[in-house]
C-alpha atoms as a PDB file:
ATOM      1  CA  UNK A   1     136.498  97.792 137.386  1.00  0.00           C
ATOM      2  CA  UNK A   2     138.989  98.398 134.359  1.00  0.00           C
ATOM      3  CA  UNK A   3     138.498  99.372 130.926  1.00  0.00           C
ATOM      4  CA  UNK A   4     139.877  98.938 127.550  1.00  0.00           C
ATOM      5  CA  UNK A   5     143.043 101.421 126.985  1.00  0.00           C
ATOM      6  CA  UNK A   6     142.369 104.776 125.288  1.00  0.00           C
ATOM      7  CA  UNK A   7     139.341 105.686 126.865  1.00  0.00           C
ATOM      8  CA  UNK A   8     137.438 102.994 124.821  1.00  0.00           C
ATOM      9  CA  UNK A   9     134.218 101.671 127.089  1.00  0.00           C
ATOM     10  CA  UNK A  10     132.484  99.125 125.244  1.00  0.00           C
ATOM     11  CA  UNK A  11     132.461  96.421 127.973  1.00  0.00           C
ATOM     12  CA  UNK A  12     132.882  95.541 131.588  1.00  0.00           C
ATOM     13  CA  UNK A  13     136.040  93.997 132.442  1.00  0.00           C
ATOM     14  CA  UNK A  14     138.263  92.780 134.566  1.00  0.00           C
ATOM     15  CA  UNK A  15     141.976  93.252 133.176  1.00  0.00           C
ATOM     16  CA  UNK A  16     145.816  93.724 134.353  1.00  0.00           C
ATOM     17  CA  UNK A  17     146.906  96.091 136.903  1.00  0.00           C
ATOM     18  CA  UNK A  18     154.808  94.230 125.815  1.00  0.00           C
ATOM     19  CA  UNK A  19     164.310  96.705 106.523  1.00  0.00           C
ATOM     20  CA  UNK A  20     163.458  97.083 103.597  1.00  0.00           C
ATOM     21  CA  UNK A  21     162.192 100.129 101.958  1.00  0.00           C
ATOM     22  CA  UNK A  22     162.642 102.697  99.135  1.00  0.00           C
ATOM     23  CA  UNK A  23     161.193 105.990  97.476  1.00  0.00           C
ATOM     24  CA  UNK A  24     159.665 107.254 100.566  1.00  0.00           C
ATOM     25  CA  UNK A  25     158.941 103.638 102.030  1.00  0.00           C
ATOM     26  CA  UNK A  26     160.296 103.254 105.916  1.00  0.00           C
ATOM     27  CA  UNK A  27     163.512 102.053 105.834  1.00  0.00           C
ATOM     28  CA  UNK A  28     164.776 101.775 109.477  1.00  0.00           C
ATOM     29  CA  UNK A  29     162.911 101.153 112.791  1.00  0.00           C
ATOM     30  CA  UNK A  30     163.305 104.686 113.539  1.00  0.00           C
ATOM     31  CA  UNK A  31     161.392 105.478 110.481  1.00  0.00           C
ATOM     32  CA  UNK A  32     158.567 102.805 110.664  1.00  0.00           C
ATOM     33  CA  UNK A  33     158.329 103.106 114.534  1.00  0.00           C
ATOM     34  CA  UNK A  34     158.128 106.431 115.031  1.00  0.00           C
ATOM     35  CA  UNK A  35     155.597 107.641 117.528  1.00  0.00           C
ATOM     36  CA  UNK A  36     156.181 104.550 119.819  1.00  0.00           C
ATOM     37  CA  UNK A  37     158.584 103.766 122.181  1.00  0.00           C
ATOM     38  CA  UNK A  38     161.030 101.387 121.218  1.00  0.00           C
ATOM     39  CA  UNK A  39     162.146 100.277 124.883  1.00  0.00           C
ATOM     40  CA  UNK A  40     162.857  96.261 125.294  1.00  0.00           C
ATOM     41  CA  UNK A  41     162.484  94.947 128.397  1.00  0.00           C
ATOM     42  CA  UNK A  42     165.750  93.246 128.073  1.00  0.00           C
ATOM     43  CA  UNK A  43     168.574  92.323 125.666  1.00  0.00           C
ATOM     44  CA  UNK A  44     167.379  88.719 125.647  1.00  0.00           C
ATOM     45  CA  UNK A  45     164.726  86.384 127.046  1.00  0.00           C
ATOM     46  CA  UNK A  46     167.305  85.060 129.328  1.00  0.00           C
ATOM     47  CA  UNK A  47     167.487  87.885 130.909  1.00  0.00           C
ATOM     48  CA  UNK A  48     164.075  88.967 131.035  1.00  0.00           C
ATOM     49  CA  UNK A  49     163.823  85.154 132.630  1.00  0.00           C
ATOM     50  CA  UNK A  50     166.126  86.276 134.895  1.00  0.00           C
ATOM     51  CA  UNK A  51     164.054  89.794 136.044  1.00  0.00           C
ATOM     52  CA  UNK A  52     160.627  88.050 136.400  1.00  0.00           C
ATOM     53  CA  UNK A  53     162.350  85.139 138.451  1.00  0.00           C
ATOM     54  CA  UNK A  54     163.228  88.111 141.282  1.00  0.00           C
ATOM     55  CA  UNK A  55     159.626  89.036 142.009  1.00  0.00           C
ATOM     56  CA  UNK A  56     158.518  87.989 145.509  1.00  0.00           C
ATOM     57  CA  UNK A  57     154.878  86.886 144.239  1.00  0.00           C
ATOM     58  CA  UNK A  58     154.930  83.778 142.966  1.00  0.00           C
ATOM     59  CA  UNK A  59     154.131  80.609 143.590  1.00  0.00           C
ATOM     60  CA  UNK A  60     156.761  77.546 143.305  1.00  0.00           C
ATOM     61  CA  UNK A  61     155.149  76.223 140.349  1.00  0.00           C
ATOM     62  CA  UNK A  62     155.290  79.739 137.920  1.00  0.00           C
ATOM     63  CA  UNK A  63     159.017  79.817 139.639  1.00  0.00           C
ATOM     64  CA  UNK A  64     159.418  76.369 138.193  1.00  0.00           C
ATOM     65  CA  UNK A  65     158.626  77.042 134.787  1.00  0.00           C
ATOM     66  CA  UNK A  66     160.428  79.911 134.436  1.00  0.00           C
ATOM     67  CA  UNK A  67     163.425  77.848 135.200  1.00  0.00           C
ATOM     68  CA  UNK A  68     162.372  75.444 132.703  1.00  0.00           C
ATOM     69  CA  UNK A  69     162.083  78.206 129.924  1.00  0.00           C
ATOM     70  CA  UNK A  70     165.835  79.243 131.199  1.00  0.00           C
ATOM     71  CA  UNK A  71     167.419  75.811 130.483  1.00  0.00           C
ATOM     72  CA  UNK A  72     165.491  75.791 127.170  1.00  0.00           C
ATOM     73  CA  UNK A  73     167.087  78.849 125.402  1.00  0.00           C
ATOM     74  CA  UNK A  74     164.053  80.922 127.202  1.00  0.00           C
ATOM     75  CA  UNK A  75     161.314  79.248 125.700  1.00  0.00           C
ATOM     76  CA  UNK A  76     158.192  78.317 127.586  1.00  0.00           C
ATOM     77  CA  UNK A  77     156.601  75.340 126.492  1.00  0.00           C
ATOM     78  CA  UNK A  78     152.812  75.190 125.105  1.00  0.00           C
ATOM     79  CA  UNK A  79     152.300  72.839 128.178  1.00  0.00           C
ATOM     80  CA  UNK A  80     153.442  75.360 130.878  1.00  0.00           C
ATOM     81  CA  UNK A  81     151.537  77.780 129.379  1.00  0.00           C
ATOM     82  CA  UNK A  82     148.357  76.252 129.697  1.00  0.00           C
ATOM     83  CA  UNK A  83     149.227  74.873 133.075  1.00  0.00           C
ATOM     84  CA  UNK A  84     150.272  78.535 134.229  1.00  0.00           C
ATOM     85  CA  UNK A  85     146.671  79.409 133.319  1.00  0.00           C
ATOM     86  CA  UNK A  86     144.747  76.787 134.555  1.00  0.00           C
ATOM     87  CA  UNK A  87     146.598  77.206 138.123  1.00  0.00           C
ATOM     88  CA  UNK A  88     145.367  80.478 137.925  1.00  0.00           C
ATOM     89  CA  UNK A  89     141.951  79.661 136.737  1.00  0.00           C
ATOM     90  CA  UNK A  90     141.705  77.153 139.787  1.00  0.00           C
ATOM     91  CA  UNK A  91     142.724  79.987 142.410  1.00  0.00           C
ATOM     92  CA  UNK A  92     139.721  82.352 141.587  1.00  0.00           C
ATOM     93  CA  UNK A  93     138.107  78.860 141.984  1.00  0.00           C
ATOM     94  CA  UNK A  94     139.792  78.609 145.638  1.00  0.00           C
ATOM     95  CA  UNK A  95     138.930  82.319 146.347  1.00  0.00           C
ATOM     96  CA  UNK A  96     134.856  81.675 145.971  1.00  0.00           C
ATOM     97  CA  UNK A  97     134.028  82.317 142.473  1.00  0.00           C
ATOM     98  CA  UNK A  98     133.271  80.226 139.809  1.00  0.00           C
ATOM     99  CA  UNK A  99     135.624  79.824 136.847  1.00  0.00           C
ATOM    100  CA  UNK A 100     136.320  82.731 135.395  1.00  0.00           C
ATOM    101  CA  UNK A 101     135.663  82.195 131.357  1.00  0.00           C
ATOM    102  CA  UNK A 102     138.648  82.289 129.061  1.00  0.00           C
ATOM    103  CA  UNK A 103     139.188  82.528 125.771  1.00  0.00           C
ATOM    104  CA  UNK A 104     141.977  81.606 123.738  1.00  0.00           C
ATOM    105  CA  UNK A 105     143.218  82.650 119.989  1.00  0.00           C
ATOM    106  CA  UNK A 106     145.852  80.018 117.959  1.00  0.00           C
ATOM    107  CA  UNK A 107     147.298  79.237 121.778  1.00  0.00           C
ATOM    108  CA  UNK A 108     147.085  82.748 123.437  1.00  0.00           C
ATOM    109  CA  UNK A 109     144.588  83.455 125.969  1.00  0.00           C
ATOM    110  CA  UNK A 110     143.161  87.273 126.126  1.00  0.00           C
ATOM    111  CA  UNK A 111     143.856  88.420 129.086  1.00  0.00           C
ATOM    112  CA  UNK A 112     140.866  90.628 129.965  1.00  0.00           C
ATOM    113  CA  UNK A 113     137.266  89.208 131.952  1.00  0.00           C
ATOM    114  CA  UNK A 114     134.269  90.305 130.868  1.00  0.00           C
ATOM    115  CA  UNK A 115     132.312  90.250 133.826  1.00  0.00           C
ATOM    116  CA  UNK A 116     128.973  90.322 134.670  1.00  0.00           C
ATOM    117  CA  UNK A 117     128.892  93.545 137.176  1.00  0.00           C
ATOM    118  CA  UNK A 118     124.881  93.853 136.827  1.00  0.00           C
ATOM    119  CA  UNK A 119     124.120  92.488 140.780  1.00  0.00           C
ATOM    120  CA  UNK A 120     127.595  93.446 142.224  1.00  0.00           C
ATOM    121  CA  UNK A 121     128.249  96.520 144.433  1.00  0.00           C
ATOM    122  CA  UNK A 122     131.185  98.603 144.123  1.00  0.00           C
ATOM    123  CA  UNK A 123     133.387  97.504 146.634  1.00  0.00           C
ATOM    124  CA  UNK A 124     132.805  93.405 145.308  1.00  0.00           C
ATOM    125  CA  UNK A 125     133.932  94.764 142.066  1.00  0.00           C
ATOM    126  CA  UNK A 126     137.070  96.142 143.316  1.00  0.00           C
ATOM    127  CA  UNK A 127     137.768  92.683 145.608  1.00  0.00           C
ATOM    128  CA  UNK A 128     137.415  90.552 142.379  1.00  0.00           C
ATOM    129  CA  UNK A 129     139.311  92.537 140.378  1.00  0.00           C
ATOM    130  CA  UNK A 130     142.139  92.665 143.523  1.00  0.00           C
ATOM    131  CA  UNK A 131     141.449  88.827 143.885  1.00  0.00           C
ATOM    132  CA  UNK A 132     142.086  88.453 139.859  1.00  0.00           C
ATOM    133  CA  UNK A 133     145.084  90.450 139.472  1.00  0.00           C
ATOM    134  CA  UNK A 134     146.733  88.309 142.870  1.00  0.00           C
ATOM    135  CA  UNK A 135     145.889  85.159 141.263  1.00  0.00           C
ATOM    136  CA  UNK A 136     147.277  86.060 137.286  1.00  0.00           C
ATOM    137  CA  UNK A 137     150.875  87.601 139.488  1.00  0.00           C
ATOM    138  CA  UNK A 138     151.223  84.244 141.779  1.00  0.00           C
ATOM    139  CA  UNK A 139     150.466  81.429 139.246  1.00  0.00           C
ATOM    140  CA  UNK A 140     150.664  82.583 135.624  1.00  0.00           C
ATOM    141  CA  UNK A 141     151.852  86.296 134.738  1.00  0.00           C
ATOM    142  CA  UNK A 142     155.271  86.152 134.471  1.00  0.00           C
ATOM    143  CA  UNK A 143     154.886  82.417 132.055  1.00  0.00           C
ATOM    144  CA  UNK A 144     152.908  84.836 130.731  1.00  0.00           C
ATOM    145  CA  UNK A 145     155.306  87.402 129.500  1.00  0.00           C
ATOM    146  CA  UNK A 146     157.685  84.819 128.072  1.00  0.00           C
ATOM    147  CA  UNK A 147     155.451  83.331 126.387  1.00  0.00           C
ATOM    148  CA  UNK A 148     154.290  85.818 124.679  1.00  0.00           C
ATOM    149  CA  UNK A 149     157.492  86.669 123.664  1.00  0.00           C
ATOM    150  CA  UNK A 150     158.175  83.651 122.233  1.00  0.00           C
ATOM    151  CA  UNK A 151     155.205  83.731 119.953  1.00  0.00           C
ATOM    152  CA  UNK A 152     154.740  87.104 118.892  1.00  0.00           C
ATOM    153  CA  UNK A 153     157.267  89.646 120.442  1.00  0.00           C
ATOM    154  CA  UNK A 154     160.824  88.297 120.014  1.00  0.00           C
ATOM    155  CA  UNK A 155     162.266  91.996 119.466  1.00  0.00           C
ATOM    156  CA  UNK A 156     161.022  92.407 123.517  1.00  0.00           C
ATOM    157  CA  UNK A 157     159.388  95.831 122.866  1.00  0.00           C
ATOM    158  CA  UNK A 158     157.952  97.081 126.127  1.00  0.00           C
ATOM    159  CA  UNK A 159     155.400  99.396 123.758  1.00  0.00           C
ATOM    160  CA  UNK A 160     152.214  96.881 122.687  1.00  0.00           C
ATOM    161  CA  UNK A 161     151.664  99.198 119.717  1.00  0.00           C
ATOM    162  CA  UNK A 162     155.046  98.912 118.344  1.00  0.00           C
ATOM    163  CA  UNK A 163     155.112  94.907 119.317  1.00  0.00           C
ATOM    164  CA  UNK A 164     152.413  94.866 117.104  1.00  0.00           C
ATOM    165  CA  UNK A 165     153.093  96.665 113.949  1.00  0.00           C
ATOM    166  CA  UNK A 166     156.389  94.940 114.415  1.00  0.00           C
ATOM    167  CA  UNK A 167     154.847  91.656 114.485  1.00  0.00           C
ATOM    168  CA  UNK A 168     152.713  92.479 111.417  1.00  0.00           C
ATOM    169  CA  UNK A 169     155.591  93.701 109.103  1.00  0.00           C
ATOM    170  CA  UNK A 170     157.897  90.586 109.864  1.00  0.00           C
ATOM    171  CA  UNK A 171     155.039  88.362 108.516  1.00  0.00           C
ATOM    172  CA  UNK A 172     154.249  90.356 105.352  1.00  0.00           C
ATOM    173  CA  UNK A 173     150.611  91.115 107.143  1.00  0.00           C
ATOM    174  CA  UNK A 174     150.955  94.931 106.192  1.00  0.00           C
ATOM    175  CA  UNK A 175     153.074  97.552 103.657  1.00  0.00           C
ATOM    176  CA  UNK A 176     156.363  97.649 104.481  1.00  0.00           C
ATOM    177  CA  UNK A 177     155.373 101.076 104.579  1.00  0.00           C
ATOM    178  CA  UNK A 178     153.414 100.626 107.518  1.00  0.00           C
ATOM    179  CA  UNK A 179     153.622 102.575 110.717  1.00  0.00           C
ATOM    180  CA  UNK A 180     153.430 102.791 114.286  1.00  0.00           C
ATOM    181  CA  UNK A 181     152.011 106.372 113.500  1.00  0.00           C
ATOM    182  CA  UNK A 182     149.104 104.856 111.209  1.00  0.00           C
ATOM    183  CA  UNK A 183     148.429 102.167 113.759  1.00  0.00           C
ATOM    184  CA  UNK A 184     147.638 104.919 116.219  1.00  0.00           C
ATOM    185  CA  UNK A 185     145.987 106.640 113.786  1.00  0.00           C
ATOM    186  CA  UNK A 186     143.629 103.616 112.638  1.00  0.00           C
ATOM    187  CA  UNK A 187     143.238 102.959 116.459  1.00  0.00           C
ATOM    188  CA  UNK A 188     142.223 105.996 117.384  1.00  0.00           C
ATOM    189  CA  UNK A 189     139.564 105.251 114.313  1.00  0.00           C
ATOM    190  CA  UNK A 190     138.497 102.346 115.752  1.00  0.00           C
ATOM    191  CA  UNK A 191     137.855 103.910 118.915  1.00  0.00           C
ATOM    192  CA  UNK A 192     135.706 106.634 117.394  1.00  0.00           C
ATOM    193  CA  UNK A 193     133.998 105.332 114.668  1.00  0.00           C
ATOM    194  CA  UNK A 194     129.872 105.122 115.145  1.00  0.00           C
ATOM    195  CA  UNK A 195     128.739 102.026 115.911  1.00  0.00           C
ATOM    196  CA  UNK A 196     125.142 103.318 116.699  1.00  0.00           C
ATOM    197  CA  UNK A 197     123.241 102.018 114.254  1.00  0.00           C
ATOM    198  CA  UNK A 198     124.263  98.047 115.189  1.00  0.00           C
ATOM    199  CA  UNK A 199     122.617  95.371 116.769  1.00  0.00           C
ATOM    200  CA  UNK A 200     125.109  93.755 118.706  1.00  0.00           C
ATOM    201  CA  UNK A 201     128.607  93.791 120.196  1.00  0.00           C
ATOM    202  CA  UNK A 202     129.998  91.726 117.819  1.00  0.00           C
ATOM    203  CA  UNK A 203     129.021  93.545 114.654  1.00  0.00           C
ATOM    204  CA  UNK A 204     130.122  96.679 116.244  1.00  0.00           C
ATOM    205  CA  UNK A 205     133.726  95.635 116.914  1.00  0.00           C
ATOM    206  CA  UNK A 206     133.491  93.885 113.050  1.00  0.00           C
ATOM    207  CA  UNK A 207     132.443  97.151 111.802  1.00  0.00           C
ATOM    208  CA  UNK A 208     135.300  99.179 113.753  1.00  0.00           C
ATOM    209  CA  UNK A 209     137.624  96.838 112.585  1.00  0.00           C
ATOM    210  CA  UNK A 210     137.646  97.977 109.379  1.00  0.00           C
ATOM    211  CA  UNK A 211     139.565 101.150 110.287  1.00  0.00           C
ATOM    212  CA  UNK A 212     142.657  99.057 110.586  1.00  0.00           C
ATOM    213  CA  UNK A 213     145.035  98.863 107.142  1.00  0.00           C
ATOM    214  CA  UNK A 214     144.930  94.626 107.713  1.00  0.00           C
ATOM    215  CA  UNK A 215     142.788  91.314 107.511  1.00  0.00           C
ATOM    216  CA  UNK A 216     141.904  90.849 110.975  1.00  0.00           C
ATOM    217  CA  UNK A 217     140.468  87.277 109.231  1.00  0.00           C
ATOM    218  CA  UNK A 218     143.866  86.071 108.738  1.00  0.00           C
ATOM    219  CA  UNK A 219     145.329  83.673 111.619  1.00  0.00           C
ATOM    220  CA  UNK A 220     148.503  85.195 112.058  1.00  0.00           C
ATOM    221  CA  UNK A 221     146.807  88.722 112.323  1.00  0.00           C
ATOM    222  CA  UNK A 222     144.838  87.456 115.079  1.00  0.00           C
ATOM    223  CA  UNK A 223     147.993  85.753 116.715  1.00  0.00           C
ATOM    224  CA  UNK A 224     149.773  89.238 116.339  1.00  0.00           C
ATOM    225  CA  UNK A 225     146.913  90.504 117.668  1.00  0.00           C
ATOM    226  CA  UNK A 226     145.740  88.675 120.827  1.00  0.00           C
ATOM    227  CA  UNK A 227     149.718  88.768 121.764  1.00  0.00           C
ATOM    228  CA  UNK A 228     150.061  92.135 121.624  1.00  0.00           C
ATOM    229  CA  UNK A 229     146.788  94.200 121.894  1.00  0.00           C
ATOM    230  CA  UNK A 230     144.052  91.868 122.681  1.00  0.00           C
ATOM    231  CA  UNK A 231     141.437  95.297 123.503  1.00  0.00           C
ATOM    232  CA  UNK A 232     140.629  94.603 119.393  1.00  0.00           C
ATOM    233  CA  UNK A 233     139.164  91.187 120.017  1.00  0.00           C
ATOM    234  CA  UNK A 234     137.209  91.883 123.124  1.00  0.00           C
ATOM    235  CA  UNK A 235     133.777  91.348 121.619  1.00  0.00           C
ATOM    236  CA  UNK A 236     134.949  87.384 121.452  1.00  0.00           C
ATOM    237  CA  UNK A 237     134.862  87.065 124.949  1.00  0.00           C
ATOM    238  CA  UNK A 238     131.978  84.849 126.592  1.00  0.00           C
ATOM    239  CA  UNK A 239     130.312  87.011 130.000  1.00  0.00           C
ATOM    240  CA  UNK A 240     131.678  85.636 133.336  1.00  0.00           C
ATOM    241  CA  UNK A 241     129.513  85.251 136.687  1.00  0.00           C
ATOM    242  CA  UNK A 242     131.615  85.604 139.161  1.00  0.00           C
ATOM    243  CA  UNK A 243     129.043  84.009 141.775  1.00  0.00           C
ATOM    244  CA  UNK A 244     127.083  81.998 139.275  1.00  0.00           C
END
């Protein structure tokens, strides 16, 4: 069974196994991403296309639309997507289990499960979450990636943190004097922060939410968000079954 990233435990779920500045304002993406790693994945989407089409997992229709995104400048269309998704919604169908519940933000699906693990021993945990993770790799991870990148990563950062902050600053969503550094910082906030005194899951992500130096209310927040590190929105995600 996997958990959020950085140790943070509030939930069960099933996940996967991406200038302008003066008087002391960052003015370079050394300066505003420091702390992160500033890795792409590749020098262009092509290319990254061209990596994800070489792994031996997939089925012929995620092969397809990959070579549909190639012959359209390396965009994925919404319609793949959302295919690519629903293929692999219908093979944890296939595999015994009911539909796994997913949840999507302004056309971007988070890509963790909460499950249900109350009635399920150890060892069916670890064959759904095997069973999950086969199913995302053969019919929708890689249409996946690219998508993503189209939306909400164009710069291909491999680091989510400094996708993000990235993300934020081209859209004006935080001070140009914002930082990979401060994200951290505000994350590790987030992570920390007491939420023993609430009466739900929901209020106790809203309340830990607050750490963060933007509007998590505003759309394109949450778009920057669920593309890039959807462990903040986790509390919007419905409980799955697996078995009904």
């Amino acid at each position: 069974m996997l958990t959020a990233r950085k140790g943070l435990s509030m939930m069960a779920c099933v996940g996967l196994v991406a200038f302008l500045g003066s008087c002391g304002t960052p003015s370079s993406q050394a300066e505003w991403s420091g702390g992160g790693d500033t890795t792409r994945f590749a020098n262009s989407t092509q290319e990254r296309i061209m990596t994800l089409l070489k792994k031996e997992d997939m089925d012929d229709s995620q092969i397809r639309m990959l070579e549909h995104a190639l012959a359209n400048d390396g965009k994925v269309s919404a319609a793949d997507y959302l295919t690519a998704w629903d293929n692999y919604r219908q093979c944890m169908v296939g595999k015994g289990y009911t539909a796994p519940t997913m949840h999507n933000i302004n056309g971007i699906y988070i890509h963790q499960t909460k499950m249900d693990a109350s009635n399920l021993s150890e060892a069916q945990q670890e064959k759904i979450s095997r069973d999950n993770n086969d199913c995302k790799s053969t019919y929708m991870l890689a249409v996946d990636d690219v998508y993503r990148i189209n939306v909400a990563n164009p710069e291909m950062y491999r680091d989510p943190d400094v996708a993000l902050v990235d993300c934020l600053r081209r859209h004006n969503l935080a001070p140009k004097s914002y930082t990979v550094r401060q994200y951290k910082a505000e994350w590790d906030k987030f992570v920390d922060t007491d939420v023993s005194d609430t009466r739900s899951e929901r209020e106790a992500y809203a309340l830990r939410r607050r750490e963060f130096g933007f509007d998590f209310n505003n759309p394109q927040v949450r778009t920057c968000v669920v593309t890039n590190d959807s462990n903040l929105l986790l509390d919007e995600l419905e409980e799955w079954k697996p078995f009904g």
